[in-house]
PDB file of N, CA and C in Angstrom:
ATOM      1  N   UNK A   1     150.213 123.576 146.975  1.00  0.00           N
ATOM      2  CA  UNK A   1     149.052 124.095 146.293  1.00  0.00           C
ATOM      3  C   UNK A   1     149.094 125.613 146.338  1.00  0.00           C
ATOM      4  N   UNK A   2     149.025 126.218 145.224  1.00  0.00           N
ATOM      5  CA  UNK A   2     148.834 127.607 144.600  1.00  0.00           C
ATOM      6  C   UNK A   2     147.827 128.295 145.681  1.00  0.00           C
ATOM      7  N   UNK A   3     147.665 129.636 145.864  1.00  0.00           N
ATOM      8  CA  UNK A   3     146.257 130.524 146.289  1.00  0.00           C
ATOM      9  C   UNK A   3     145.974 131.527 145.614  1.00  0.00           C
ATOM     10  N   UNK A   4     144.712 131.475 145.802  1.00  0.00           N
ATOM     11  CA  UNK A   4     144.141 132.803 144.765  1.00  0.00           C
ATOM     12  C   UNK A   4     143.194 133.774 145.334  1.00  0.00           C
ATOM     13  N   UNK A   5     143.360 134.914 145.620  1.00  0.00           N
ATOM     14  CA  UNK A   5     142.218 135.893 145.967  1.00  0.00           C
ATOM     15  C   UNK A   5     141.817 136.661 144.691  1.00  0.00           C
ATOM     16  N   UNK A   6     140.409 137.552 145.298  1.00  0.00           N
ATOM     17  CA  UNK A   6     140.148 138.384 144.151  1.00  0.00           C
ATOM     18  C   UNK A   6     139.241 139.357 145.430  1.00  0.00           C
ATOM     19  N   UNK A   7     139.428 140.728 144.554  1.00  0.00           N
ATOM     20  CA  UNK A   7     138.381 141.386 145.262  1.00  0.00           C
ATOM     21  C   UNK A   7     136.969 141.472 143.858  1.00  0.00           C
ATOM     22  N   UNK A   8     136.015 142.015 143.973  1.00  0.00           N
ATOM     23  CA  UNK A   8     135.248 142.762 143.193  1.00  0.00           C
ATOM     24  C   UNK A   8     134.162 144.172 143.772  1.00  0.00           C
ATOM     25  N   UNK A   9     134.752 145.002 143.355  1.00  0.00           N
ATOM     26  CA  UNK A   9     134.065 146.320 144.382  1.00  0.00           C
ATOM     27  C   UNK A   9     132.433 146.702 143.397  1.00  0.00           C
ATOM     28  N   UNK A  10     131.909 145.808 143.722  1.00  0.00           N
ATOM     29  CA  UNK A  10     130.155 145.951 143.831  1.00  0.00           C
ATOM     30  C   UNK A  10     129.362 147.305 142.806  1.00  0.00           C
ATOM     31  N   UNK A  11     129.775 148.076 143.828  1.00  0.00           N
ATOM     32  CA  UNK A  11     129.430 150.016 142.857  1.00  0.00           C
ATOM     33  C   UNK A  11     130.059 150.256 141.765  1.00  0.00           C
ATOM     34  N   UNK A  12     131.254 150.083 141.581  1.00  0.00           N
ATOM     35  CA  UNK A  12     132.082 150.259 140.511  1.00  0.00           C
ATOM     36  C   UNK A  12     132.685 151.479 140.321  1.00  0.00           C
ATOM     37  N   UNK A  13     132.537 152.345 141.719  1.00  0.00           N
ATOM     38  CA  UNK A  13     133.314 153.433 141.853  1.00  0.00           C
ATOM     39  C   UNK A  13     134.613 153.485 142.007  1.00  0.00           C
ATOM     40  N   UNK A  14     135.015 152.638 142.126  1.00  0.00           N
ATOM     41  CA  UNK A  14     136.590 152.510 142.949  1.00  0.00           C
ATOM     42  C   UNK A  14     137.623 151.408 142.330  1.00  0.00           C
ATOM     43  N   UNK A  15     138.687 151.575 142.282  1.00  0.00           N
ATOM     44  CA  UNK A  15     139.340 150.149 142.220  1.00  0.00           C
ATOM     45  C   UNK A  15     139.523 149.803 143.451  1.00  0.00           C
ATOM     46  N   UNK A  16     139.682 148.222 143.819  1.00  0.00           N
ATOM     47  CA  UNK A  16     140.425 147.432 144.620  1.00  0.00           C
ATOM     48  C   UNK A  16     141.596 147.693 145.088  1.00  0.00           C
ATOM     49  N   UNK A  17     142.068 147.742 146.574  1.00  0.00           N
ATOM     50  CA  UNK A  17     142.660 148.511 146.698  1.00  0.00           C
ATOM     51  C   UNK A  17     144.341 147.477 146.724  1.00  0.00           C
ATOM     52  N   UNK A  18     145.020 147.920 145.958  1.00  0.00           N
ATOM     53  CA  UNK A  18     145.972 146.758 146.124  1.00  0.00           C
ATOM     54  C   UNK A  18     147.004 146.339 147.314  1.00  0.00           C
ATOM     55  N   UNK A  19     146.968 147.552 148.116  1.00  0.00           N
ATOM     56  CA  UNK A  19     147.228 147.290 149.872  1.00  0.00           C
ATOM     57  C   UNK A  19     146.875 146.266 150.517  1.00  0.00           C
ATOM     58  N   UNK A  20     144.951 145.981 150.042  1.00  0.00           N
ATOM     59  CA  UNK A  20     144.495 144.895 150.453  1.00  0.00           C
ATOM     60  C   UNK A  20     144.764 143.441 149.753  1.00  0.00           C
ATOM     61  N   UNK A  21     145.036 143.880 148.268  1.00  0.00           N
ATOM     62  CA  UNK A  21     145.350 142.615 147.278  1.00  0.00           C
ATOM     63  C   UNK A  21     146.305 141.640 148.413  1.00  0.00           C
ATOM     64  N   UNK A  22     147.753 143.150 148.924  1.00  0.00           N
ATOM     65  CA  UNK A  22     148.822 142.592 149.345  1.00  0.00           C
ATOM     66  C   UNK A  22     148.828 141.994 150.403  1.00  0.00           C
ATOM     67  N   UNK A  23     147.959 141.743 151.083  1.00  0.00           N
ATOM     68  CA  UNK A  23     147.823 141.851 152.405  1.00  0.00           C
ATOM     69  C   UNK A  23     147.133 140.274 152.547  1.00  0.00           C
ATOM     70  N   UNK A  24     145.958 140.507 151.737  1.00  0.00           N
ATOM     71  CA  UNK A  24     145.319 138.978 151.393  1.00  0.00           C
ATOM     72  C   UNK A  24     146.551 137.951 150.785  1.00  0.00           C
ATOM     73  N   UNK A  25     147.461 138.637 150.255  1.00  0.00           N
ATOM     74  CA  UNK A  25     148.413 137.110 149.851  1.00  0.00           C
ATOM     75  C   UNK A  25     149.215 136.794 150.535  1.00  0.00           C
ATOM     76  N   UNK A  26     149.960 138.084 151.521  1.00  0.00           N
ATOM     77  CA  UNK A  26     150.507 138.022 152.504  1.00  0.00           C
ATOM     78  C   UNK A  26     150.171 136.887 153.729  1.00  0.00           C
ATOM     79  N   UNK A  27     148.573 136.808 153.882  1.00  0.00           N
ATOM     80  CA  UNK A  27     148.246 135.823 154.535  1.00  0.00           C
ATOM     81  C   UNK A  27     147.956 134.560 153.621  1.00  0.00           C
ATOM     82  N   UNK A  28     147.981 134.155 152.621  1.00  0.00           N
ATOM     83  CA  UNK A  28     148.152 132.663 152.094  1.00  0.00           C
ATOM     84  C   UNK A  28     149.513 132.658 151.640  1.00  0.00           C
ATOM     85  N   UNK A  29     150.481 133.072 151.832  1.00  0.00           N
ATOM     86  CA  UNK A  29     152.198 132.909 151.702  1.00  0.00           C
ATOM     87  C   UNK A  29     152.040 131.619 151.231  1.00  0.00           C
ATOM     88  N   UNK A  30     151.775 131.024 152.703  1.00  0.00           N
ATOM     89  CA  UNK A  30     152.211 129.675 152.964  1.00  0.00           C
ATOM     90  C   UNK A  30     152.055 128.641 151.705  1.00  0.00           C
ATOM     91  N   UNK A  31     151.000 128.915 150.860  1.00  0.00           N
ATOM     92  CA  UNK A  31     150.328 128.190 149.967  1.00  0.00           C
ATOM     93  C   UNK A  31     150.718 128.462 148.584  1.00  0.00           C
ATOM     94  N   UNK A  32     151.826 129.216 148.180  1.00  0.00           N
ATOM     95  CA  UNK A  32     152.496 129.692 146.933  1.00  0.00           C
ATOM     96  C   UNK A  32     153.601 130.135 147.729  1.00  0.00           C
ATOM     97  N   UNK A  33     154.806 130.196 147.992  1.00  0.00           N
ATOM     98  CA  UNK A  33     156.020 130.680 148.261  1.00  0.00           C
ATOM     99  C   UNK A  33     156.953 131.004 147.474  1.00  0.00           C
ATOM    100  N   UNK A  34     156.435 131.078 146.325  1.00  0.00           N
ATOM    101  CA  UNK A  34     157.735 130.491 144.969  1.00  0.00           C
ATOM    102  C   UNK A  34     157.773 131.968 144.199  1.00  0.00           C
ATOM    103  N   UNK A  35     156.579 132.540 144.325  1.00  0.00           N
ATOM    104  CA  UNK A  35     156.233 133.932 143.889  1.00  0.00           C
ATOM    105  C   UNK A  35     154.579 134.712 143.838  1.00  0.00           C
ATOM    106  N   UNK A  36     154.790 135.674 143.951  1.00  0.00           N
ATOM    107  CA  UNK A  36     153.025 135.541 143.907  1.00  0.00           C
ATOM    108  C   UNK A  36     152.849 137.319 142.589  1.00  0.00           C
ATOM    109  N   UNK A  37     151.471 137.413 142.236  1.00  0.00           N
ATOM    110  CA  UNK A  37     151.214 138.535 141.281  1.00  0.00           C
ATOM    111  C   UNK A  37     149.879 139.308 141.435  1.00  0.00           C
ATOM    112  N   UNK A  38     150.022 140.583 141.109  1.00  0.00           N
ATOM    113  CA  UNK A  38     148.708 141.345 141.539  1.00  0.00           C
ATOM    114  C   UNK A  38     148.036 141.967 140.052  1.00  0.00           C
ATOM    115  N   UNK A  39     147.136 141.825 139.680  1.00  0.00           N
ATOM    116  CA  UNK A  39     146.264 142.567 138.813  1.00  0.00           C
ATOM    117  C   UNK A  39     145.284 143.030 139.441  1.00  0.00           C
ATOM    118  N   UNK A  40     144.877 144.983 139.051  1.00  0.00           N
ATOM    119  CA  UNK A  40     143.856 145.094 139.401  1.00  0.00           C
ATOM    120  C   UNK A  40     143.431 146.006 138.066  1.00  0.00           C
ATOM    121  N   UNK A  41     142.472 146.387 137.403  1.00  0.00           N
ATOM    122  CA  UNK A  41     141.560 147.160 136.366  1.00  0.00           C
ATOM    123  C   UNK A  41     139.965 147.319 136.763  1.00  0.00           C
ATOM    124  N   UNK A  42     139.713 148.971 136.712  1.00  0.00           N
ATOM    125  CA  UNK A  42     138.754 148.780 136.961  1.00  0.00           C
ATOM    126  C   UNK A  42     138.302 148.510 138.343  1.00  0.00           C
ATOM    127  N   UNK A  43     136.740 147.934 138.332  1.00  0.00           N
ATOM    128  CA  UNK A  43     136.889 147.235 139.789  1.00  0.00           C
ATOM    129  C   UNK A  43     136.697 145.808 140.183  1.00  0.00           C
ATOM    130  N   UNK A  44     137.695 145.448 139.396  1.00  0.00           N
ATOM    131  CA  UNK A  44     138.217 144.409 139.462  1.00  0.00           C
ATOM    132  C   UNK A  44     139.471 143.776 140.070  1.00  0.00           C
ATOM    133  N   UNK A  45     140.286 143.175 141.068  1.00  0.00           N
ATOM    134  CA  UNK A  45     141.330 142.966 141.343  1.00  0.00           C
ATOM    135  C   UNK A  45     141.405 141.001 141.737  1.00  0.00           C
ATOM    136  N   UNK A  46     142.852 140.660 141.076  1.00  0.00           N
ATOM    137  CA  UNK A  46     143.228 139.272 141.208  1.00  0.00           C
ATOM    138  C   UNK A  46     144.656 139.159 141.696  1.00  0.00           C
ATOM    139  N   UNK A  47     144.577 138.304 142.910  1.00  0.00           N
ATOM    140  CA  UNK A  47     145.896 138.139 143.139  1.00  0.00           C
ATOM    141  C   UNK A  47     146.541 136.575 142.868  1.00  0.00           C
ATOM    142  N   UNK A  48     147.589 136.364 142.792  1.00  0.00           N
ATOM    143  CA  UNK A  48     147.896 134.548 143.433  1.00  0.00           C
ATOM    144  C   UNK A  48     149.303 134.424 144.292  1.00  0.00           C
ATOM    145  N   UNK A  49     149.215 133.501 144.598  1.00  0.00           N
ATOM    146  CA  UNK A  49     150.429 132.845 145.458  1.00  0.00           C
ATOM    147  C   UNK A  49     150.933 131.598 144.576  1.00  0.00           C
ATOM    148  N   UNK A  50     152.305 131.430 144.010  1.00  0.00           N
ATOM    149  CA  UNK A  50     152.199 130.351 143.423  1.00  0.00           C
ATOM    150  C   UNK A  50     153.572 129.549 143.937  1.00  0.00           C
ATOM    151  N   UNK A  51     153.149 128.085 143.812  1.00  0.00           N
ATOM    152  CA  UNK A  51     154.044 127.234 144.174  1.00  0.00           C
ATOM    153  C   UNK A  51     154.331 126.636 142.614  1.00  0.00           C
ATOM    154  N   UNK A  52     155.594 126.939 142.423  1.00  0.00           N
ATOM    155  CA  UNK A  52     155.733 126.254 140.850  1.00  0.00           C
ATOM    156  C   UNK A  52     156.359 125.123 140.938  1.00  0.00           C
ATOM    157  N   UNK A  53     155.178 124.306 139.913  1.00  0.00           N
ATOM    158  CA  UNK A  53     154.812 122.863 139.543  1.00  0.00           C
ATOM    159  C   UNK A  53     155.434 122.763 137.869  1.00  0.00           C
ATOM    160  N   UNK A  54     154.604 123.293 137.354  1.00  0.00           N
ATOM    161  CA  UNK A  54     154.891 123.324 135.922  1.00  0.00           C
ATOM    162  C   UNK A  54     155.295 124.873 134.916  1.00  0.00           C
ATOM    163  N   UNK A  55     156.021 124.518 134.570  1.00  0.00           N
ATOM    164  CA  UNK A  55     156.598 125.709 134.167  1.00  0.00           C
ATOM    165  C   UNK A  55     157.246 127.048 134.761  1.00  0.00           C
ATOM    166  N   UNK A  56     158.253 126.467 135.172  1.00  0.00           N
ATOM    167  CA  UNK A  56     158.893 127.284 136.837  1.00  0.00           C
ATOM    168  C   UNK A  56     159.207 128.796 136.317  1.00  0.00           C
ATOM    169  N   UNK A  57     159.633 128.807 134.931  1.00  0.00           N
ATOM    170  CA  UNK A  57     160.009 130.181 134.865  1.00  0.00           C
ATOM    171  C   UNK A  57     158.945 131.388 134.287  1.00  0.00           C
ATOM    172  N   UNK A  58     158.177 130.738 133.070  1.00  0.00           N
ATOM    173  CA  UNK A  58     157.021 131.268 132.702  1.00  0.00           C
ATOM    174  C   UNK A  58     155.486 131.632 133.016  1.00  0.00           C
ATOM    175  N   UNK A  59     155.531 130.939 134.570  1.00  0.00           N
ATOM    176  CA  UNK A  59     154.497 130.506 134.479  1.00  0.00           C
ATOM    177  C   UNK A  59     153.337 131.473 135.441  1.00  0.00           C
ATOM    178  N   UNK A  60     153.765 133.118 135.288  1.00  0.00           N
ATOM    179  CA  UNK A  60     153.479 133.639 136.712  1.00  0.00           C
ATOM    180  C   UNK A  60     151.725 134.133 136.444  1.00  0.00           C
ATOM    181  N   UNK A  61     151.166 134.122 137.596  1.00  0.00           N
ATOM    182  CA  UNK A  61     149.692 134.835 137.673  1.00  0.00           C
ATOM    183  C   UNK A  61     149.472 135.932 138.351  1.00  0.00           C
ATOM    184  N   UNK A  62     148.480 137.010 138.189  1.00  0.00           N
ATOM    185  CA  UNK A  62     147.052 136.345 137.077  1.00  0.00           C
ATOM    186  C   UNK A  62     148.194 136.439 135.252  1.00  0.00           C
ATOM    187  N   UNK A  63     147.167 135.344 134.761  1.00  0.00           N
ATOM    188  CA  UNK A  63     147.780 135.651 133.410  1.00  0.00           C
ATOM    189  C   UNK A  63     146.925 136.325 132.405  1.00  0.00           C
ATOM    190  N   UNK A  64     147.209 136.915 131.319  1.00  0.00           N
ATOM    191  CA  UNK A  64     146.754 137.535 130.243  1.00  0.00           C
ATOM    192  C   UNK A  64     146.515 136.772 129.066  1.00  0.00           C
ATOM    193  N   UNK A  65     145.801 137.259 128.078  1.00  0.00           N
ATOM    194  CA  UNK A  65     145.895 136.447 126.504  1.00  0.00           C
ATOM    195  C   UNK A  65     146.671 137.346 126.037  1.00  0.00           C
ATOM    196  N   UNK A  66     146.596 137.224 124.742  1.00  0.00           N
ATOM    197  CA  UNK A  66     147.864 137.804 123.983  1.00  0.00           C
ATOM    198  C   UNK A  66     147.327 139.410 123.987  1.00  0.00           C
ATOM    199  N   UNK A  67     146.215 139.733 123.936  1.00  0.00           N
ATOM    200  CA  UNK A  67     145.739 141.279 123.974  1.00  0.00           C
ATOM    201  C   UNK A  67     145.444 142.288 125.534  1.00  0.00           C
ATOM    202  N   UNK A  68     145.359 141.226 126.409  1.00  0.00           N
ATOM    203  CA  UNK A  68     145.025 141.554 127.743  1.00  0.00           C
ATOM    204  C   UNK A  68     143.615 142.033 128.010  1.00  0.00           C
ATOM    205  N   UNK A  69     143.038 141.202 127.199  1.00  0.00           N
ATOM    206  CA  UNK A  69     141.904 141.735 127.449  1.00  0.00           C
ATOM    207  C   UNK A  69     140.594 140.985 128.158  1.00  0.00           C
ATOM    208  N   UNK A  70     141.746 139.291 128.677  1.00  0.00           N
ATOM    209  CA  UNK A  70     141.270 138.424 129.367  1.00  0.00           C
ATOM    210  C   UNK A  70     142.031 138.505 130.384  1.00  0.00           C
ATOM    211  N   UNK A  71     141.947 138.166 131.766  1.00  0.00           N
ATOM    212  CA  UNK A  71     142.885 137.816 132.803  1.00  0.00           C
ATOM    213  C   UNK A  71     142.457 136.488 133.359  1.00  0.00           C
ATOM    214  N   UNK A  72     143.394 135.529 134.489  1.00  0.00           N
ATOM    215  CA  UNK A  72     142.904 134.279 134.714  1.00  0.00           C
ATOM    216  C   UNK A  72     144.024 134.194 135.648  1.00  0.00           C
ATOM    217  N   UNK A  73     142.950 133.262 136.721  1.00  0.00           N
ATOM    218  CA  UNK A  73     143.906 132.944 138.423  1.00  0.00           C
ATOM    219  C   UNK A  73     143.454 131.543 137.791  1.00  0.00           C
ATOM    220  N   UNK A  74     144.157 130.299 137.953  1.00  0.00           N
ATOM    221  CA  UNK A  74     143.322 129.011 137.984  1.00  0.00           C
ATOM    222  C   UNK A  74     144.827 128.240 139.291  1.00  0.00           C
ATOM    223  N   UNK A  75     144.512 126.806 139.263  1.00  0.00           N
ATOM    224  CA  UNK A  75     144.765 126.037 139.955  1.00  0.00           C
ATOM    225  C   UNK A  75     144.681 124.866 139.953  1.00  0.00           C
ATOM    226  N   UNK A  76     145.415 123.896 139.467  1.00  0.00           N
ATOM    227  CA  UNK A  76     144.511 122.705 139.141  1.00  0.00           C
ATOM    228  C   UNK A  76     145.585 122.138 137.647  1.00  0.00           C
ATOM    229  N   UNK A  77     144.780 120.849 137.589  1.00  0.00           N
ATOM    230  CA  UNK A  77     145.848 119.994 136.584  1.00  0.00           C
ATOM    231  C   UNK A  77     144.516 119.511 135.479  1.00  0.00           C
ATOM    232  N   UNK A  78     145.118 119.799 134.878  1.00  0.00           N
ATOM    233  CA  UNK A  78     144.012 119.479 133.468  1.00  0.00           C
ATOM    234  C   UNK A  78     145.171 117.890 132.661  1.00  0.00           C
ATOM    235  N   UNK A  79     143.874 116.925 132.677  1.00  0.00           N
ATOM    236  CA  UNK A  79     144.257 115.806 132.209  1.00  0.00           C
ATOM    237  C   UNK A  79     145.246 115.451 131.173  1.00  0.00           C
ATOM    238  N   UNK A  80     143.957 116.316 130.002  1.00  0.00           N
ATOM    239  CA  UNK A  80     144.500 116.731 128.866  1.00  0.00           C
ATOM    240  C   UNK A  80     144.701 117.570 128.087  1.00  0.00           C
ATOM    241  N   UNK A  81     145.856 118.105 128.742  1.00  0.00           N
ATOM    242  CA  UNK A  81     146.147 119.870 128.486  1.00  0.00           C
ATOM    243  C   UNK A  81     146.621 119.587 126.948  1.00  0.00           C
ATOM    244  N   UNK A  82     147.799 118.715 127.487  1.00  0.00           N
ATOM    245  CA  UNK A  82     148.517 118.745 125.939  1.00  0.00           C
ATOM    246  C   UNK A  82     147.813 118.480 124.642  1.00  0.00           C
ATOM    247  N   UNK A  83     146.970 117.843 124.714  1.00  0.00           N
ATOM    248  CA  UNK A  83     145.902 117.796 123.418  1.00  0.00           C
ATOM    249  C   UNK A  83     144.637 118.932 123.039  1.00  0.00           C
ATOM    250  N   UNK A  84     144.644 119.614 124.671  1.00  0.00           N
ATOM    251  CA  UNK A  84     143.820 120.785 123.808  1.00  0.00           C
ATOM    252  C   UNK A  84     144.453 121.641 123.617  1.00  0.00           C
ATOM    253  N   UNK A  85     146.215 122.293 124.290  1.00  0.00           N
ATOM    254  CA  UNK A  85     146.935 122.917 123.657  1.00  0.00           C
ATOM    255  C   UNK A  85     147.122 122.856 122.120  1.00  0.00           C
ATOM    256  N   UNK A  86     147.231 121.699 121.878  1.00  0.00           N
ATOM    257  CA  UNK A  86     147.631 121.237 120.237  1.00  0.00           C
ATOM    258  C   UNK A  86     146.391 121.670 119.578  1.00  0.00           C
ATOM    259  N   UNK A  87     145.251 121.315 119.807  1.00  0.00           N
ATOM    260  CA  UNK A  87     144.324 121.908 119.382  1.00  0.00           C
ATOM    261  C   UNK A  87     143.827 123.490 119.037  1.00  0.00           C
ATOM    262  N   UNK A  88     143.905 123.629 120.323  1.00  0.00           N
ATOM    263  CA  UNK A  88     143.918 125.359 120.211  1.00  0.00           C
ATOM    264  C   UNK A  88     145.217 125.917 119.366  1.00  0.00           C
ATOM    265  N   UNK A  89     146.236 125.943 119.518  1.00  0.00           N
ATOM    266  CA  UNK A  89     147.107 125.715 118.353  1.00  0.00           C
ATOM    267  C   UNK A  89     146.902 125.585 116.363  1.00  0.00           C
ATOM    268  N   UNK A  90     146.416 124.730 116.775  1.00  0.00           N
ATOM    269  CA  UNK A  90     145.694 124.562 115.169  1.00  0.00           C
ATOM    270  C   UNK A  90     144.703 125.530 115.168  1.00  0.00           C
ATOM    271  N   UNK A  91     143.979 125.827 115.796  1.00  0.00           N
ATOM    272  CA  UNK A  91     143.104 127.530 115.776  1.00  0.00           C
ATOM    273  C   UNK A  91     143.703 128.407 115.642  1.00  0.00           C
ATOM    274  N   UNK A  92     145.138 128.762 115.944  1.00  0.00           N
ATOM    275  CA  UNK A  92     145.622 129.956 116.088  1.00  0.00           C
ATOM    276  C   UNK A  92     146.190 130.383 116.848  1.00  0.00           C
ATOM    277  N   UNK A  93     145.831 129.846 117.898  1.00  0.00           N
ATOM    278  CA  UNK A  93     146.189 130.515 119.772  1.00  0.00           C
ATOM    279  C   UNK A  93     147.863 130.852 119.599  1.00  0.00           C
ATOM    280  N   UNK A  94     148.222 131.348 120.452  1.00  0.00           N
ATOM    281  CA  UNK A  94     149.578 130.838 120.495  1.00  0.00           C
ATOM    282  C   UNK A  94     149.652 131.055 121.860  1.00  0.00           C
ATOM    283  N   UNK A  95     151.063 129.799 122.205  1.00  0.00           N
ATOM    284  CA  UNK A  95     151.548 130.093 123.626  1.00  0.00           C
ATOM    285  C   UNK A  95     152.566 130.538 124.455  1.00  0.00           C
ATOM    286  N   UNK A  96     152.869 131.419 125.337  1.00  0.00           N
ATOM    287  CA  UNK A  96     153.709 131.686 125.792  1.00  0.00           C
ATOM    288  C   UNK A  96     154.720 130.665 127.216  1.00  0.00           C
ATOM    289  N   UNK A  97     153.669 130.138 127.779  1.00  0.00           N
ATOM    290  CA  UNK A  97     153.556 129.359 128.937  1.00  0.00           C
ATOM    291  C   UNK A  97     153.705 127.787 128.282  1.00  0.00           C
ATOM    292  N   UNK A  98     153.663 126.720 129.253  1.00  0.00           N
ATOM    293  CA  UNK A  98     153.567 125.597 129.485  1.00  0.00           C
ATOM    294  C   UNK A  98     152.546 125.095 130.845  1.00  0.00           C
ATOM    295  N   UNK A  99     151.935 126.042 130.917  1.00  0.00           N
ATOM    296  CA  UNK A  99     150.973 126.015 131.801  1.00  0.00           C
ATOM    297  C   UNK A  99     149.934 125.202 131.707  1.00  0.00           C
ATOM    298  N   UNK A 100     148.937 124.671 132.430  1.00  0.00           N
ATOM    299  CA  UNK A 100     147.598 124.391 131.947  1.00  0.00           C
ATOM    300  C   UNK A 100     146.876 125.544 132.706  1.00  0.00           C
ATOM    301  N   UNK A 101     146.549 126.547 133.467  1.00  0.00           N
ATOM    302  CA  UNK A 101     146.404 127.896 133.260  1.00  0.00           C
ATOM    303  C   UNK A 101     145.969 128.377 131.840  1.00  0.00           C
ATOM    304  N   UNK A 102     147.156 128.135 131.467  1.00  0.00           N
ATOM    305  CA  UNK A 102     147.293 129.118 130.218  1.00  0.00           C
ATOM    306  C   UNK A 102     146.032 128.647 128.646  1.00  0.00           C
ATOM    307  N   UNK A 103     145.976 127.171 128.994  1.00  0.00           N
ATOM    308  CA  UNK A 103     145.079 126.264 128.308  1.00  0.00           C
ATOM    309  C   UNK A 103     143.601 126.858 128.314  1.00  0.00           C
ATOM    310  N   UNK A 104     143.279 126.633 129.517  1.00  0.00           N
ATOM    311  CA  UNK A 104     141.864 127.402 129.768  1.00  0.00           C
ATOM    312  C   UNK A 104     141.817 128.533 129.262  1.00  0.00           C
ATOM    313  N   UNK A 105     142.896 129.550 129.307  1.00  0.00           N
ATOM    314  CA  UNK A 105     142.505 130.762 129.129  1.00  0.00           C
ATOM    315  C   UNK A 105     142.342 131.086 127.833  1.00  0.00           C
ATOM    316  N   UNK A 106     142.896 130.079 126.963  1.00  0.00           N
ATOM    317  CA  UNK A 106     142.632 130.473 125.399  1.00  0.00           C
ATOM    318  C   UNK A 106     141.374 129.443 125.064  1.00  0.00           C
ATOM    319  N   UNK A 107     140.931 128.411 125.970  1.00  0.00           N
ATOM    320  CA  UNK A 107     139.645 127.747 125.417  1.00  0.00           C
ATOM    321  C   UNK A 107     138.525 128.579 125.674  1.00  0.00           C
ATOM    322  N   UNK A 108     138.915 129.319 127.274  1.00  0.00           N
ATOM    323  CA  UNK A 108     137.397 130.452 127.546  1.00  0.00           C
ATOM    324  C   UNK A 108     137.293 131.319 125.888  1.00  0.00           C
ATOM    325  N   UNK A 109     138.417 131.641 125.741  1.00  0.00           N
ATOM    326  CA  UNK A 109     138.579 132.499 124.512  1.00  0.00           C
ATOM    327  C   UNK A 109     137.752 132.261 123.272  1.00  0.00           C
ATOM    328  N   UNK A 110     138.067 130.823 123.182  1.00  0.00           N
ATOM    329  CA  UNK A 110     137.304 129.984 122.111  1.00  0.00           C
ATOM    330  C   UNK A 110     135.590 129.682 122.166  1.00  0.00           C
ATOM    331  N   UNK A 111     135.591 128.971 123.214  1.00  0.00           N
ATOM    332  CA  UNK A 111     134.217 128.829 123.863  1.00  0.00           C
ATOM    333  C   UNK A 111     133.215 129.314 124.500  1.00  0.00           C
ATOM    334  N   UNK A 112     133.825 130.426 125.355  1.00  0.00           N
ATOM    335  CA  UNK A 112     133.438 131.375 126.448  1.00  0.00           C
ATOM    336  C   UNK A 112     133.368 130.408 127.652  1.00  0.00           C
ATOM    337  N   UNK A 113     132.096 130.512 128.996  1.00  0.00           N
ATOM    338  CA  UNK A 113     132.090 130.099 129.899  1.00  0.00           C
ATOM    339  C   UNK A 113     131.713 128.574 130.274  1.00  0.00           C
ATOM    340  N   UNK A 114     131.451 128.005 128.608  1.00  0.00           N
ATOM    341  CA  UNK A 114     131.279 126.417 128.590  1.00  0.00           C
ATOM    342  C   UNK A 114     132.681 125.321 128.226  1.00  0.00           C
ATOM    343  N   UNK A 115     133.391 126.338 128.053  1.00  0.00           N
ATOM    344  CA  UNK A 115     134.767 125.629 127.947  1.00  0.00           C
ATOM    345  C   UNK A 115     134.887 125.096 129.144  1.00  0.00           C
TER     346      UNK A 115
END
């Protein structure tokens, strides 16, 4: 199983400091060994640890949409990815991944926070 931290710095003076990003993944190693990734913008910061399941080569976090103007840590197996991939697809989306990660992140896109 994957791990995910995040900071969020409250005031909004500062970014997150990514020393600490490193440090927080450093201690969930154990739980992603396969590779792990840091985003921070703003004061905002996301890290993960990932153990790759699906999509070993593409599949790294946090991930982006096609503009970067979304980011996304997830975890987890979506039933039916492949049919809302196909779906979102027929909207437009396009994909880079084979993720189900990557699924959500273009349905938030679609839906917002009721996807």
């Amino acid at each position: 199983m994957c791990g995910i931290v995040g900071v969020l710095e409250l005031d909004g003076s500062r970014a997150p400091s990514r020393h600490v990003l490193e440090s927080m993944t450093a201690a969930i190693a154990h739980r992603g060994p396969d590779e792990h990734g840091i985003w921070v913008d703003g004061c905002v910061g996301l890290a993960a640890r990932r153990l790759r399941v699906v999509d070993l080569v593409t599949g790294q976090q946090p991930l982006a949409n096609e503009d970067g103007s979304v980011r996304l840590v997830a975890n987890g197996e979506i039933y039916n990815a492949g049919e809302l991939r196909d779906d979102l697809r027929r909207r437009g989306h396009l994909f880079t991944t084979r993720t189900d990660t990557e699924v959500i992140l273009h349905a938030y896109e679609d839906e917002g926070p009721a996807c």
